[in-house]
Structure formats: structure tokens, C-alpha cells
N, C-alpha and C. Protein backbone atom coordinates (compact mmCIF):
# COMPACT_ATOMS: atom_id res chain seq x y z
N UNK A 1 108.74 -62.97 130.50
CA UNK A 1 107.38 -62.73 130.09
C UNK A 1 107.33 -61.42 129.32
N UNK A 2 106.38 -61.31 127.84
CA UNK A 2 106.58 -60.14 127.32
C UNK A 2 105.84 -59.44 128.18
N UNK A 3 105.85 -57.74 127.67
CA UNK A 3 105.11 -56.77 128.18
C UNK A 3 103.57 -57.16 127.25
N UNK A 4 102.40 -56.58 128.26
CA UNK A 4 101.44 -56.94 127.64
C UNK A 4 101.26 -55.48 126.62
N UNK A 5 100.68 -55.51 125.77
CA UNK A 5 100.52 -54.70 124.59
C UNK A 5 99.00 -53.92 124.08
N UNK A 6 98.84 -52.79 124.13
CA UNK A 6 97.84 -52.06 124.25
C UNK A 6 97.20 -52.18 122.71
N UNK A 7 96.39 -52.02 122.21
CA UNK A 7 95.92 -51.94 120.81
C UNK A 7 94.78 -51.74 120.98
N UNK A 8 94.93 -50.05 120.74
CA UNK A 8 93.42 -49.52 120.87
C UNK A 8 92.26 -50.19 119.91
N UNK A 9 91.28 -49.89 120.02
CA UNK A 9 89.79 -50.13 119.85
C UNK A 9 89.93 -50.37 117.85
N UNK A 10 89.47 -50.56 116.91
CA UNK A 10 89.58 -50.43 116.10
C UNK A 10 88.89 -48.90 115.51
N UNK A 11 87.82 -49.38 116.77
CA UNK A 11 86.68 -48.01 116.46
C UNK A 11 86.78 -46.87 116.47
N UNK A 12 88.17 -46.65 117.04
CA UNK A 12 89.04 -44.92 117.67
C UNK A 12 89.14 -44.49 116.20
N UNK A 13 89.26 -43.21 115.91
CA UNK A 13 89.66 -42.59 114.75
C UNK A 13 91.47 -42.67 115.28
N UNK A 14 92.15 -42.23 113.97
CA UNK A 14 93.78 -42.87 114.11
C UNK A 14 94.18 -41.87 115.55
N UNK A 15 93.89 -40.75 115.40
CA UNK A 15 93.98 -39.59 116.42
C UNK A 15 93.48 -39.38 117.90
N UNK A 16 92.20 -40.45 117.82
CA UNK A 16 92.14 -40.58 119.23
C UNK A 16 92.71 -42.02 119.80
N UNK A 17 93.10 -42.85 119.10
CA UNK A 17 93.61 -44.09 119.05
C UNK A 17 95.27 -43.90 119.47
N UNK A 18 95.61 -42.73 119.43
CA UNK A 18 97.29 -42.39 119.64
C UNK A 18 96.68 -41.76 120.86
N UNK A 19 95.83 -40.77 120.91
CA UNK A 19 96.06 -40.05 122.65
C UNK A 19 95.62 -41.26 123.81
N UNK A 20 95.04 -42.11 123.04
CA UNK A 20 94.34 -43.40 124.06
C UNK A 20 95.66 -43.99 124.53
N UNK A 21 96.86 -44.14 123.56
CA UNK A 21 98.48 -44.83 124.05
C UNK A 21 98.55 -43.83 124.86
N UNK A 22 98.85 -42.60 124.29
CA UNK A 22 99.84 -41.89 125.35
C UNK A 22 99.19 -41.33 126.92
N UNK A 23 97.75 -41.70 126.99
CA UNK A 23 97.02 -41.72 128.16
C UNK A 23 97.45 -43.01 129.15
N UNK A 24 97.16 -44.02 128.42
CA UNK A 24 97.65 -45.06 129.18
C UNK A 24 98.83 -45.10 129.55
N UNK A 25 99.89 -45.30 128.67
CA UNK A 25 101.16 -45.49 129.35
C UNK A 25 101.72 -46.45 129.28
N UNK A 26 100.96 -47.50 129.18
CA UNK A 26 101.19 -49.08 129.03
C UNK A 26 101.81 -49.33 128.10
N UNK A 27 102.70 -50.47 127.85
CA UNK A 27 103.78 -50.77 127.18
C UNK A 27 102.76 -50.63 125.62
N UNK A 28 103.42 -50.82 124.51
CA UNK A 28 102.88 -51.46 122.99
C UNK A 28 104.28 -52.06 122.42
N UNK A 29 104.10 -51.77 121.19
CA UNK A 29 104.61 -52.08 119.98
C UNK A 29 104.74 -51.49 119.02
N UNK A 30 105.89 -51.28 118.13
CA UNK A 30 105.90 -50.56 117.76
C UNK A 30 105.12 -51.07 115.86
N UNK A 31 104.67 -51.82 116.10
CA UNK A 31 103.63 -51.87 114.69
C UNK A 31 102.44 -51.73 115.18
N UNK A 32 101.80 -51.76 116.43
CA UNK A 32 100.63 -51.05 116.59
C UNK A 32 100.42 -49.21 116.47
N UNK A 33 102.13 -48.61 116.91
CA UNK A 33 101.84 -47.33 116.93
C UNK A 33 102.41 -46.98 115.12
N UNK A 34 103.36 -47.52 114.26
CA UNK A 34 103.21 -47.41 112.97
C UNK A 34 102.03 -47.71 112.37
N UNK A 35 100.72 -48.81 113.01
CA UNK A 35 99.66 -48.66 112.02
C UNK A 35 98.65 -47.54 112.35
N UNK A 36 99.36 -47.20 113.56
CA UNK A 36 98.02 -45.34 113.54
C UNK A 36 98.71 -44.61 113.38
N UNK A 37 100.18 -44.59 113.20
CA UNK A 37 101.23 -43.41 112.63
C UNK A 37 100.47 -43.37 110.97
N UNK A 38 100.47 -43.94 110.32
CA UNK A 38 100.52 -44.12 109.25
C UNK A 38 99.04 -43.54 108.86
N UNK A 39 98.37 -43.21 109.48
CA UNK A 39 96.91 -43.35 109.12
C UNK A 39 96.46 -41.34 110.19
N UNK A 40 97.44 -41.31 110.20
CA UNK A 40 97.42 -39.82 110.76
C UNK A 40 98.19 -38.91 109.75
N UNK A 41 96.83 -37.45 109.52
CA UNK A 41 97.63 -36.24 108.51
C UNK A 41 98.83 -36.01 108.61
N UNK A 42 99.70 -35.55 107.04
CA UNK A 42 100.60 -34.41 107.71
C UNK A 42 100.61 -33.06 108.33
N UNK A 43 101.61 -32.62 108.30
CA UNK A 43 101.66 -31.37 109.22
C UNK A 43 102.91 -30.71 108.02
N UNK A 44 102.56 -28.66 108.12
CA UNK A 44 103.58 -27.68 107.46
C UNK A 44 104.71 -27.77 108.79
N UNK A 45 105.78 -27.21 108.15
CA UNK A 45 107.01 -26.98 109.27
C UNK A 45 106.41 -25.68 110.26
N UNK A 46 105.29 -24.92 109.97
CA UNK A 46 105.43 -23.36 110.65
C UNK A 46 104.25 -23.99 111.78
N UNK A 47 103.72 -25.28 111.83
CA UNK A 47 103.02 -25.62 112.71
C UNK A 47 103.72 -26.06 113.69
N UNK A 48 105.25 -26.68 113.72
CA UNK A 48 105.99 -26.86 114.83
C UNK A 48 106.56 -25.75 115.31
N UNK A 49 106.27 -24.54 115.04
CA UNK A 49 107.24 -23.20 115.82
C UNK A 49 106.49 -23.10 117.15
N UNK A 50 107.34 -23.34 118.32
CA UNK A 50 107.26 -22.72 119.46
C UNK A 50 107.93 -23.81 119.76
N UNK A 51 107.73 -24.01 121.74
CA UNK A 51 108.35 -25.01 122.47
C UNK A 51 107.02 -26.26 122.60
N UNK A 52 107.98 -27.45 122.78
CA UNK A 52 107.56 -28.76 123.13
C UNK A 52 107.84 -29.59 124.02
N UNK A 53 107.11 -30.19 124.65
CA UNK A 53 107.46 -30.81 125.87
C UNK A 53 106.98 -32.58 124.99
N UNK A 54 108.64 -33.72 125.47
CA UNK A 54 108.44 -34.40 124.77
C UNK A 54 108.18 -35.47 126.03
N UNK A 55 107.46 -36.77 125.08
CA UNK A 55 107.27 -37.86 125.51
C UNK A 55 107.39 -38.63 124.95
N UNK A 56 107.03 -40.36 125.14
CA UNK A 56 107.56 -41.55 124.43
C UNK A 56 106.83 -42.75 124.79
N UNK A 57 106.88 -44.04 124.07
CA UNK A 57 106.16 -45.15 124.38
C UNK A 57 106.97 -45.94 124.62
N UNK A 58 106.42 -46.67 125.66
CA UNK A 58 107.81 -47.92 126.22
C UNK A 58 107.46 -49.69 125.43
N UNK A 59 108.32 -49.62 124.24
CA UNK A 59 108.59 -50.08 123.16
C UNK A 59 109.60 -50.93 123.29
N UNK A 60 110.52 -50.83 124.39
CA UNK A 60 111.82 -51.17 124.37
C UNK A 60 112.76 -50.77 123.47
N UNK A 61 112.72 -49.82 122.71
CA UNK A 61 113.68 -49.16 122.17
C UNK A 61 114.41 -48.56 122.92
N UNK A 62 115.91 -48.42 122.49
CA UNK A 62 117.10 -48.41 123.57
C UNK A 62 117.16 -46.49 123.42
N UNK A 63 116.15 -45.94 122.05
CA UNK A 63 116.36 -44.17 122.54
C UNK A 63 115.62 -44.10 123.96
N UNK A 64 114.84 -44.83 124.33
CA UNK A 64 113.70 -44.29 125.32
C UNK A 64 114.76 -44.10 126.64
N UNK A 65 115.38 -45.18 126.88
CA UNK A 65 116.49 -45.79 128.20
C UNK A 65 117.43 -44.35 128.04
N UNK A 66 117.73 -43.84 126.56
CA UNK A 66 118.90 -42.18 126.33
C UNK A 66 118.45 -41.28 126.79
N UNK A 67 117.01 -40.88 126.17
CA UNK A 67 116.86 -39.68 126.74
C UNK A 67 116.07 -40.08 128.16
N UNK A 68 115.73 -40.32 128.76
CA UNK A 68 115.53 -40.67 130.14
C UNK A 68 116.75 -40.79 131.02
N UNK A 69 117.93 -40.81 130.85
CA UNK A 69 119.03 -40.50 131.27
C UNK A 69 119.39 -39.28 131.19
N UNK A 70 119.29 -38.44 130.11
CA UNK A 70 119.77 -37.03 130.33
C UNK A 70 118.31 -35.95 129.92
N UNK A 71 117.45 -36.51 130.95
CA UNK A 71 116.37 -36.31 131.35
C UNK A 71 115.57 -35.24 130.22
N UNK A 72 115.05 -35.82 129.33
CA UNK A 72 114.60 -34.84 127.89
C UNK A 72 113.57 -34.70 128.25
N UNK A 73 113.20 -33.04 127.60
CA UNK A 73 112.01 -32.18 128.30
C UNK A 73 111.12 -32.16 126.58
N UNK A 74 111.95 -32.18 125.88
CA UNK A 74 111.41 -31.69 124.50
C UNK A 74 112.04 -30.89 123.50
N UNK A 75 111.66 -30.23 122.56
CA UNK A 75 112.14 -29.49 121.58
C UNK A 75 111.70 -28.28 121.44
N UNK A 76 112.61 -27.32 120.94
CA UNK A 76 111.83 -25.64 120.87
C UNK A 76 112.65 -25.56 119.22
N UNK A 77 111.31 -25.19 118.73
CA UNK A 77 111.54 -24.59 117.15
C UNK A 77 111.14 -23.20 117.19
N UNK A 78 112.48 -22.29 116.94
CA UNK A 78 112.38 -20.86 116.67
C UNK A 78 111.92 -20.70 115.59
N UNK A 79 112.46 -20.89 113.94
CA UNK A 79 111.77 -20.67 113.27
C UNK A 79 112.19 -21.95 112.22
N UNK A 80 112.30 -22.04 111.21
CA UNK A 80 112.43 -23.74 110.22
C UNK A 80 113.90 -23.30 110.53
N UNK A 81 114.46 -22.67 110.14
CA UNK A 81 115.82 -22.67 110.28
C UNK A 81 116.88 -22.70 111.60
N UNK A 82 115.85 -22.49 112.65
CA UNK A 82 117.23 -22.60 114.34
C UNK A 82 115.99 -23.04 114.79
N UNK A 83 116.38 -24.30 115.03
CA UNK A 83 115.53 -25.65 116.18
C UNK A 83 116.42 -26.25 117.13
N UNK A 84 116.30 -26.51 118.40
CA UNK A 84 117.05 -27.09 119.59
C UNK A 84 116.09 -28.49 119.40
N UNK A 85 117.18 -29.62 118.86
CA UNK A 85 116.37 -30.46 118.56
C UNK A 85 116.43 -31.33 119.81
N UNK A 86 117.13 -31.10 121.12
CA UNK A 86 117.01 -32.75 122.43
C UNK A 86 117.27 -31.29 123.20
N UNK A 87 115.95 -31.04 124.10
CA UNK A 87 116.41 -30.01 124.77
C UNK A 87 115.83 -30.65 126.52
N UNK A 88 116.29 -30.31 127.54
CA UNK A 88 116.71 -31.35 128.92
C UNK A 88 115.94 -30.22 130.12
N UNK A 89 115.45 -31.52 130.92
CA UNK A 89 115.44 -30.46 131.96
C UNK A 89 116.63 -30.32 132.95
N UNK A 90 116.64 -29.08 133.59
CA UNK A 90 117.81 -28.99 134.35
C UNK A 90 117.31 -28.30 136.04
N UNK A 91 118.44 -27.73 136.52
CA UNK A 91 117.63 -27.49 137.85
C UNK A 91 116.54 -26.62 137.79
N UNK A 92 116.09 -26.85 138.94
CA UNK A 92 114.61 -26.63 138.99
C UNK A 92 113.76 -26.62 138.18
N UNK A 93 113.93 -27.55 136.99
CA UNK A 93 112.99 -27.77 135.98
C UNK A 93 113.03 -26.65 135.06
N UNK A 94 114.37 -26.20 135.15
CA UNK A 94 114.78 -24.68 134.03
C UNK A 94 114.71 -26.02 132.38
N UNK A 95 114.30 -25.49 131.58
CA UNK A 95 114.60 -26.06 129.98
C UNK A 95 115.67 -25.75 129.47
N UNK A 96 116.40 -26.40 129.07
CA UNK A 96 117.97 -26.40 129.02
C UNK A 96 118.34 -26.84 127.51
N UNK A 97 118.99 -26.13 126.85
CA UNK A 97 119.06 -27.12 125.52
C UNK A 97 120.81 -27.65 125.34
N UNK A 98 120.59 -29.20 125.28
CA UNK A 98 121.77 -30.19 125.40
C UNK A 98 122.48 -29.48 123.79
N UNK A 99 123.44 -28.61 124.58
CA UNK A 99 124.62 -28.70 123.29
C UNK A 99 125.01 -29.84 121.94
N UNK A 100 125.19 -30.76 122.86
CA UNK A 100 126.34 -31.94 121.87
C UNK A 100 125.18 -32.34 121.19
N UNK A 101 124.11 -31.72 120.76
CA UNK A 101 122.92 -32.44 119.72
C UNK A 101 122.88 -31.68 118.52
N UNK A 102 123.69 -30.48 118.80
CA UNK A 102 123.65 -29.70 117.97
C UNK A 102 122.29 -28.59 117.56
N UNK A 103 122.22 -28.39 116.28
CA UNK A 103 121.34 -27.41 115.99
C UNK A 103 120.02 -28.65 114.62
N UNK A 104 119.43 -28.21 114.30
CA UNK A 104 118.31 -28.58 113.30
C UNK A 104 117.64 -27.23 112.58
N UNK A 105 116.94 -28.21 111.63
CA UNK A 105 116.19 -27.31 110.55
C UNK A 105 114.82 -28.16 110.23
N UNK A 106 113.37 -27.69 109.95
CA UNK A 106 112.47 -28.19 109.68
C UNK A 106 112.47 -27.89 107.91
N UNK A 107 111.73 -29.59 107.44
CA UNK A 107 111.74 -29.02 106.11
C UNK A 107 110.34 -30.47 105.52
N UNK A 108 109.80 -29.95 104.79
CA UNK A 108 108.90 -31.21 104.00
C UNK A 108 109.84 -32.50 103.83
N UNK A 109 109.13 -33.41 104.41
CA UNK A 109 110.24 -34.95 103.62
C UNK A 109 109.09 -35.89 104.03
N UNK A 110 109.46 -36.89 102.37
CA UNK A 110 108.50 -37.48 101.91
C UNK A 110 108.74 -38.90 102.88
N UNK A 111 107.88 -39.44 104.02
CA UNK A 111 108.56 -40.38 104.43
C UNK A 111 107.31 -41.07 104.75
N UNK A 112 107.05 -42.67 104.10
CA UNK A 112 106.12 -43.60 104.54
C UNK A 112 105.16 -43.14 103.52
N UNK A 113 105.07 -42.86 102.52
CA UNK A 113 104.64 -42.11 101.89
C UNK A 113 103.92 -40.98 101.69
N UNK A 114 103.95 -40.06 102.45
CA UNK A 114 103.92 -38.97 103.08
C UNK A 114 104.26 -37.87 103.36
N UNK A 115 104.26 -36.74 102.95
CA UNK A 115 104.97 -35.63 102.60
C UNK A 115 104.19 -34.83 103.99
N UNK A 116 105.26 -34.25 105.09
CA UNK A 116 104.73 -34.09 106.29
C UNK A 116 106.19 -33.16 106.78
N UNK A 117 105.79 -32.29 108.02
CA UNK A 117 107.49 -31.75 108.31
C UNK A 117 108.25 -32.64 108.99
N UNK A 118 109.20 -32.45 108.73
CA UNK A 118 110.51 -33.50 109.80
C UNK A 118 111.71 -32.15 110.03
N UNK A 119 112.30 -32.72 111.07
CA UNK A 119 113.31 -32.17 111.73
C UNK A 119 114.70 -32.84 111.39
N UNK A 120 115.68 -31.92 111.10
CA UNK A 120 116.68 -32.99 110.57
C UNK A 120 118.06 -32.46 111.10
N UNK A 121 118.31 -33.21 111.94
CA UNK A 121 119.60 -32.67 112.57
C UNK A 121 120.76 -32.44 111.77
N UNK A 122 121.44 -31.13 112.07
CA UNK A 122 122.47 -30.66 111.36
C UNK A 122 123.85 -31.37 111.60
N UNK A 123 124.42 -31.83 112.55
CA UNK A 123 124.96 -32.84 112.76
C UNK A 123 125.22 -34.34 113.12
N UNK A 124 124.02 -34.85 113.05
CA UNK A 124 123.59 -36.24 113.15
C UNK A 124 123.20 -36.57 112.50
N UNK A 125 123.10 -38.12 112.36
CA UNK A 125 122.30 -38.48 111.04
C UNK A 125 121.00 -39.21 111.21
N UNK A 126 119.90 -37.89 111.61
CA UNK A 126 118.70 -38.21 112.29
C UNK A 126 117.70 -37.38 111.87
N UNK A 127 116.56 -38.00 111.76
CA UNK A 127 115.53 -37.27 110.78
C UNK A 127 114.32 -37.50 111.43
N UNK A 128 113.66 -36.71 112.27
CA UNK A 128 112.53 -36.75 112.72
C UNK A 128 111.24 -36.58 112.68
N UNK A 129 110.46 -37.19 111.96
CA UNK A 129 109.00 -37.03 111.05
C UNK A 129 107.62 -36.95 111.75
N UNK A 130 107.09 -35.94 111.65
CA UNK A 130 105.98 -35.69 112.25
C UNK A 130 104.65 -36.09 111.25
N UNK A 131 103.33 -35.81 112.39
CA UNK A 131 102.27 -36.41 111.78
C UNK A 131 101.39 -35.41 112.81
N UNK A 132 100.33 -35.16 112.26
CA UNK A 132 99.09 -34.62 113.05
C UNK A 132 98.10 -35.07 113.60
N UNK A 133 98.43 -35.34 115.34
CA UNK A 133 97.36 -35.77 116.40
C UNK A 133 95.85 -34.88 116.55
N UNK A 134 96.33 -33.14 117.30
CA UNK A 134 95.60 -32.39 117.39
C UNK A 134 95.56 -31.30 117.38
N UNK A 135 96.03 -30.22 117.69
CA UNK A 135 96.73 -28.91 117.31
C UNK A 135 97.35 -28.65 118.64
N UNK A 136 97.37 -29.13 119.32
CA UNK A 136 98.14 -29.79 120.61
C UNK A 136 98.98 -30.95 120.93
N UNK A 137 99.15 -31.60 119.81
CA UNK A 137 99.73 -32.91 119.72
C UNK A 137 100.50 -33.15 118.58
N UNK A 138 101.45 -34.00 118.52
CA UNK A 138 102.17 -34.27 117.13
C UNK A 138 102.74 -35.44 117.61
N UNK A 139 102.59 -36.63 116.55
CA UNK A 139 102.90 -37.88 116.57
C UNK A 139 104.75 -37.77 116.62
N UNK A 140 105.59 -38.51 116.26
CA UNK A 140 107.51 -38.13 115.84
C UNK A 140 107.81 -39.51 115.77
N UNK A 141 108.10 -39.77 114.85
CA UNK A 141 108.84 -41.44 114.32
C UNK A 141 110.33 -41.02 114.09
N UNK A 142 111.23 -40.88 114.56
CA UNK A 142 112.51 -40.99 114.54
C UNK A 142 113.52 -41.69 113.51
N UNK A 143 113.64 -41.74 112.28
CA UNK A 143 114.71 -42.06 111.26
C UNK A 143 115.70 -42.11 111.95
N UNK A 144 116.82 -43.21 112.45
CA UNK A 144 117.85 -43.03 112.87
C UNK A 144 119.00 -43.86 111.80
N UNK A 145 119.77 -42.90 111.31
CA UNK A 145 120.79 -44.15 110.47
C UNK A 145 121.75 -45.27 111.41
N UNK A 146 122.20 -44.62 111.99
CA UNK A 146 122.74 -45.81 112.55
C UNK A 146 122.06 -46.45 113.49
N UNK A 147 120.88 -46.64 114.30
CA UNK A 147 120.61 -46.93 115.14
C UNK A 147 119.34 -48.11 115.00
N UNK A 148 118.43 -48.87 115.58
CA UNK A 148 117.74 -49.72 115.09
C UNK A 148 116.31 -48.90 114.63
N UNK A 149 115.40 -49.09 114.07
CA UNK A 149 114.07 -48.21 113.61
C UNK A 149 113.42 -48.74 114.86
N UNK A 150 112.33 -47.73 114.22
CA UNK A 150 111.05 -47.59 115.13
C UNK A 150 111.03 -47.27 116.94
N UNK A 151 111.58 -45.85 116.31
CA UNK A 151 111.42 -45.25 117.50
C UNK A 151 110.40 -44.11 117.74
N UNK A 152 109.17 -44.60 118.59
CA UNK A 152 107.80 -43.66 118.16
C UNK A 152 107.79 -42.42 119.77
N UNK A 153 107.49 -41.12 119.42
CA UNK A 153 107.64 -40.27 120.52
C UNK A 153 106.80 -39.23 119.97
N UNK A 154 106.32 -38.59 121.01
CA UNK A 154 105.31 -37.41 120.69
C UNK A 154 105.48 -36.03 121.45
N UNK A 155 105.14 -34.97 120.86
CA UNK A 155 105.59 -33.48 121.72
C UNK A 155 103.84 -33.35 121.60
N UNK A 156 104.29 -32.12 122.64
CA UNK A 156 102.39 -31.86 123.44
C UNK A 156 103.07 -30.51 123.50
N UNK A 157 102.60 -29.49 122.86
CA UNK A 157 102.54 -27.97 123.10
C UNK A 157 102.95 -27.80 124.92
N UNK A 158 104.08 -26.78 124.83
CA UNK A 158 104.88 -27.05 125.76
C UNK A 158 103.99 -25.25 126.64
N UNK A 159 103.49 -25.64 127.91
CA UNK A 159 102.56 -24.41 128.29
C UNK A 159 103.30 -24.10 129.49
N UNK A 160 104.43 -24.29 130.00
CA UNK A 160 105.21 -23.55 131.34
C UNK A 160 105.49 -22.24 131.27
N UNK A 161 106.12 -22.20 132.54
CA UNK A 161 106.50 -20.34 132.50
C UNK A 161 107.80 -20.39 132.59
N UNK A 162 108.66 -21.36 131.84
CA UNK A 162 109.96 -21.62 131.84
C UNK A 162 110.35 -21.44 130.53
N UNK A 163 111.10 -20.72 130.16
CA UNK A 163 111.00 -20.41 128.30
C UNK A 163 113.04 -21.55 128.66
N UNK A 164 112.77 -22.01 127.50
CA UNK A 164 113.93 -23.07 126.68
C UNK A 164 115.48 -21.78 126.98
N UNK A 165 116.90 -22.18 127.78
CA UNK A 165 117.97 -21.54 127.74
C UNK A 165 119.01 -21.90 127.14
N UNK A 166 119.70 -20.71 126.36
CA UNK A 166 120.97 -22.21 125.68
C UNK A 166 121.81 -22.07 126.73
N UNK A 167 122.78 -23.40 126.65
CA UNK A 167 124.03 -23.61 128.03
C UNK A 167 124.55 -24.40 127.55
N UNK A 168 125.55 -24.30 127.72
CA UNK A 168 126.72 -25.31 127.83
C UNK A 168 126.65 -26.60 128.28
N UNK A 169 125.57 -27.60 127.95
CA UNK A 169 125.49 -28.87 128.87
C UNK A 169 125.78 -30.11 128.26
């Protein structure tokens, strides 16, 4: 039996129509969250500087099953140039940033037609495109080359008293 599938209201503006998914929780699709991806502003790269605490829609995409295994907390952007792009929680809920992901850089890229910041890993071949929810929110559609599309995930301004550590993990 499929998962049943959420599709907000038509009447939501695109922005409250995405916090209405990520409130619920409930499974979708990923062409319901590309047709309010698509219909949400861009965003400059200096609007992603600080830490992020990430989340995701259960899509059945096989990233969701990855980072839920090596339990992903989110992303911390120092400045466009040194970003911890898959950063984990670890004990006691310390923020940990997973080595083997390497490092990133934020930069304008034109994607969906859309000129918006993305994150682009320095050693992977992964490109992560943002969109503007709320000044607390940011949509993230995931470019993966090798991997299958449409992978939709969102960071929420990250407000702990745990600041992001690098380690060896």
C-alpha cells in the first residue's frame, strides 16, 4: 500500500504550504514538494552564514535512510568559503562535523531556473540549492550526480548552546 500523500491547500502561499509539510511530517512526494520548491524566492549565500539544524521529508529517497544512520544534525556555514556541509550529532548531542564529507563553498547557481545560493561540495559531486521559506527557514533540493534526484530537505536556524566541533569522525 502506498504512503498516503500530503498536498497542502492550494490556498497556502508557497511558504506556508512548505512549513504546513514540515509540521506534519506525513509522508509526500516529491512533485508536490518541487511544485512549492519552485514557486519559493531565492536566497544570497551571506544569508546561510551561521549553524543549521537539518531536516527532511519521507519521500522514500534512499538520502533520508543515510543521513538518519549517521544521525545528521545539519550544516554550519562560516563564511561562503569554509562550510561543514553533513555535520552529525554525537554524544550528548555535541554537533560534530562528519570528516569524510569534506569541506564546501556557497556560491549563486542558476538551478530550475533560478539563480539562488547552493552549497557545493568540494569533494563530491553534490550541489545543494536553496530557496527562501522564512528568515528562519530554507527550503534544500539536493543535485546529486550519481545518485537518483529529488531529494527535498530543509535547515531551520540552528538556536542550541552547542556550537558545531571539528573531529575526526
Amino acid at each position: 500500500m502506498a504512503p498516503q500523500c500530503v498536498h497542502p491547500s492550494s490556498n497556502l502561499s508557497p511558504e506556508k504550504a512548505y512549513l504546513s509539510l514540515i509540521k506534519s511530517g506525513t509522508p509526500t512526494t516529491p512533485t508536490v514538494l518541487m511544485d512549492i520548491y519552485d514557486q519559493l524566492r531565492p536566497i544570497v549565500p551571506a544569508f546561510l552564514l551561521g549553524e543549521w539544524a537539518g531536516g527532511d521529508f519521507d519521500t522514500g529517497h534512499p538520502v533520508t535512510r543515510a543521513l538518519k544512520r549517521i544521525n545528521w544534525a545539519g550544516k554550519t556555514f562560516r563564511s561562503t568559503e569554509d562550510v561543514d556541509p553533513i555535520v552529525v550529532h554525537g554524544e550528548g548531542g555535541a554537533r560534530i562535523v562528519l570528516e569524510t564529507y569534506g569541506n564546501a563553498r556557497i556560491r549563486e547557481v542558476k538551478f530550475r531556473g533560478v539563480v539562488s545560493a547552493a552549497m557545493i561540495y568540494d569533494n563530491k559531486p553534490i550541489i545543494d540549492h536553496f530557496r527562501y521559506v522564512d528568515e528562519d527557514t530554507v527550503a534544500g533540493m539536493m543535485d546529486l550526480k550519481d545518485g537518483p534526484p529529488g531529494y527535498h530537505f530543509y535547515l531551520t536556524r540552528y538556536r542550541g548552546t552547542t556550537s558545531t566541533q571539528r573531529s575526526r569522525l
